[in-house]
C-alpha atoms as a PDB file:
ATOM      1  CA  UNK A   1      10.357  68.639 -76.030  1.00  0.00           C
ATOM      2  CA  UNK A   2       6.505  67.723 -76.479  1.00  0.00           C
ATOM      3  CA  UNK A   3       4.017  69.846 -77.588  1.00  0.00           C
ATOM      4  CA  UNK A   4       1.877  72.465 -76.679  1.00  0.00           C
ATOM      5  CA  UNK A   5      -1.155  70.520 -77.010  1.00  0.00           C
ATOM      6  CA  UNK A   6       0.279  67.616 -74.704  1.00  0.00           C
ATOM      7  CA  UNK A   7       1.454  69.873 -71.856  1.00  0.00           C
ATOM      8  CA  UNK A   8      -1.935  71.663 -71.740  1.00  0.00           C
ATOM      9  CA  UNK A   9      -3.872  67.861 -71.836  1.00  0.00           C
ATOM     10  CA  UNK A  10      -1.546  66.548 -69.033  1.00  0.00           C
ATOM     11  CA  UNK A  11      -2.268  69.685 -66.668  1.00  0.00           C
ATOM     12  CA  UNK A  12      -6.153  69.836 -67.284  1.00  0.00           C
ATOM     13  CA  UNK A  13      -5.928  66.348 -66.808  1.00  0.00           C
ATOM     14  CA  UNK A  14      -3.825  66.510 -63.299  1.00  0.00           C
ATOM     15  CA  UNK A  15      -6.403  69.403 -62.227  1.00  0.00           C
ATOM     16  CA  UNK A  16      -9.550  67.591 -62.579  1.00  0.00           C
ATOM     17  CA  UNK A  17      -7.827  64.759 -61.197  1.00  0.00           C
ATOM     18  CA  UNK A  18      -7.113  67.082 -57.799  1.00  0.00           C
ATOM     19  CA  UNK A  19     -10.543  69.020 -58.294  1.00  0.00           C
ATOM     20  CA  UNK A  20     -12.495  65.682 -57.839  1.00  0.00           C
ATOM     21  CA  UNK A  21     -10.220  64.165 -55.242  1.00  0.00           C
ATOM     22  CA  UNK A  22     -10.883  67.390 -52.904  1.00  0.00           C
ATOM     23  CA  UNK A  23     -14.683  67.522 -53.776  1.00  0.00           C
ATOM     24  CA  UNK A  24     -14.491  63.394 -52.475  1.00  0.00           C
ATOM     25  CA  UNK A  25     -12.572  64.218 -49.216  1.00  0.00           C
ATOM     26  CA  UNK A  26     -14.429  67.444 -48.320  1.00  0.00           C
ATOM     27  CA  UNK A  27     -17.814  65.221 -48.758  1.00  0.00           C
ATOM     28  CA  UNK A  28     -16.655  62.589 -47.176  1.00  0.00           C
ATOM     29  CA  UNK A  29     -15.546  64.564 -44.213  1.00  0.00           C
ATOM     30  CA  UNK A  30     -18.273  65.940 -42.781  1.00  0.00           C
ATOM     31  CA  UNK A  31     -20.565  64.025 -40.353  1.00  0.00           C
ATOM     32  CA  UNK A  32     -23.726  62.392 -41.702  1.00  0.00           C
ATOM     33  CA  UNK A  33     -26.643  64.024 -42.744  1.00  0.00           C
ATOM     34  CA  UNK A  34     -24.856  67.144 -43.053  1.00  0.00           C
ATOM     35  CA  UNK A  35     -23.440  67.101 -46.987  1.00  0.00           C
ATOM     36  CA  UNK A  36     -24.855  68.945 -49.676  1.00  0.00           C
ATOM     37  CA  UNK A  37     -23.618  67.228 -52.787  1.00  0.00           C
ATOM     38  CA  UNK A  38     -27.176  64.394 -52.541  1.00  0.00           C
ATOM     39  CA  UNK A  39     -29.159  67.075 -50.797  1.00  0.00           C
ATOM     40  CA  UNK A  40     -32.133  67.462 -52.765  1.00  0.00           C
ATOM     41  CA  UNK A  41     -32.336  70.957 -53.642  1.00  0.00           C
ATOM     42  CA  UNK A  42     -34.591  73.423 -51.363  1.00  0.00           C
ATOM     43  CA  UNK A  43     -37.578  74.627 -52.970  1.00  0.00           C
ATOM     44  CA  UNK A  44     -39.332  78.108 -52.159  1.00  0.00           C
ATOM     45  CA  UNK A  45     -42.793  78.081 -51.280  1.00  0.00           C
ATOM     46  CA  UNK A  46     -45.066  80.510 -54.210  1.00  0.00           C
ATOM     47  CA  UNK A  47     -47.948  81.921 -52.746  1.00  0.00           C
ATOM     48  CA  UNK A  48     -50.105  83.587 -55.532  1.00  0.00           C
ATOM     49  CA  UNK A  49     -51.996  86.550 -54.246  1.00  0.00           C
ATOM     50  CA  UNK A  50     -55.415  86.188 -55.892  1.00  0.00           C
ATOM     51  CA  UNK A  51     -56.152  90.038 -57.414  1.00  0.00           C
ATOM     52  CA  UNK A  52     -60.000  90.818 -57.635  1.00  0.00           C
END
């Protein structure tokens, strides 16, 4: 029987494994332009009200 410690390695291993893998083929699905894993992020416009 192995240990604790290498069961719990093997499975957090095996579930970033599948984490990444579905983050690649849900990226890779969609048509160009459209992804938003290398869209730069979408920055808000500040007005500042000028108070007299």
């Amino acid at each position: 029987m192995k240990s604790p410690v290498v069961i719990v390695a093997i499975t957090l291993t095996a579930a970033i494994l599948v984490a990444a893998s579905l983050l690649i083929f849900v990226g890779t699905r969609r048509g160009p332009g459209t992804s938003t894993l290398n869209a730069p992020a979408q920055q808000e416009r500040v007005e500042h009200a000028h108070l007299v």
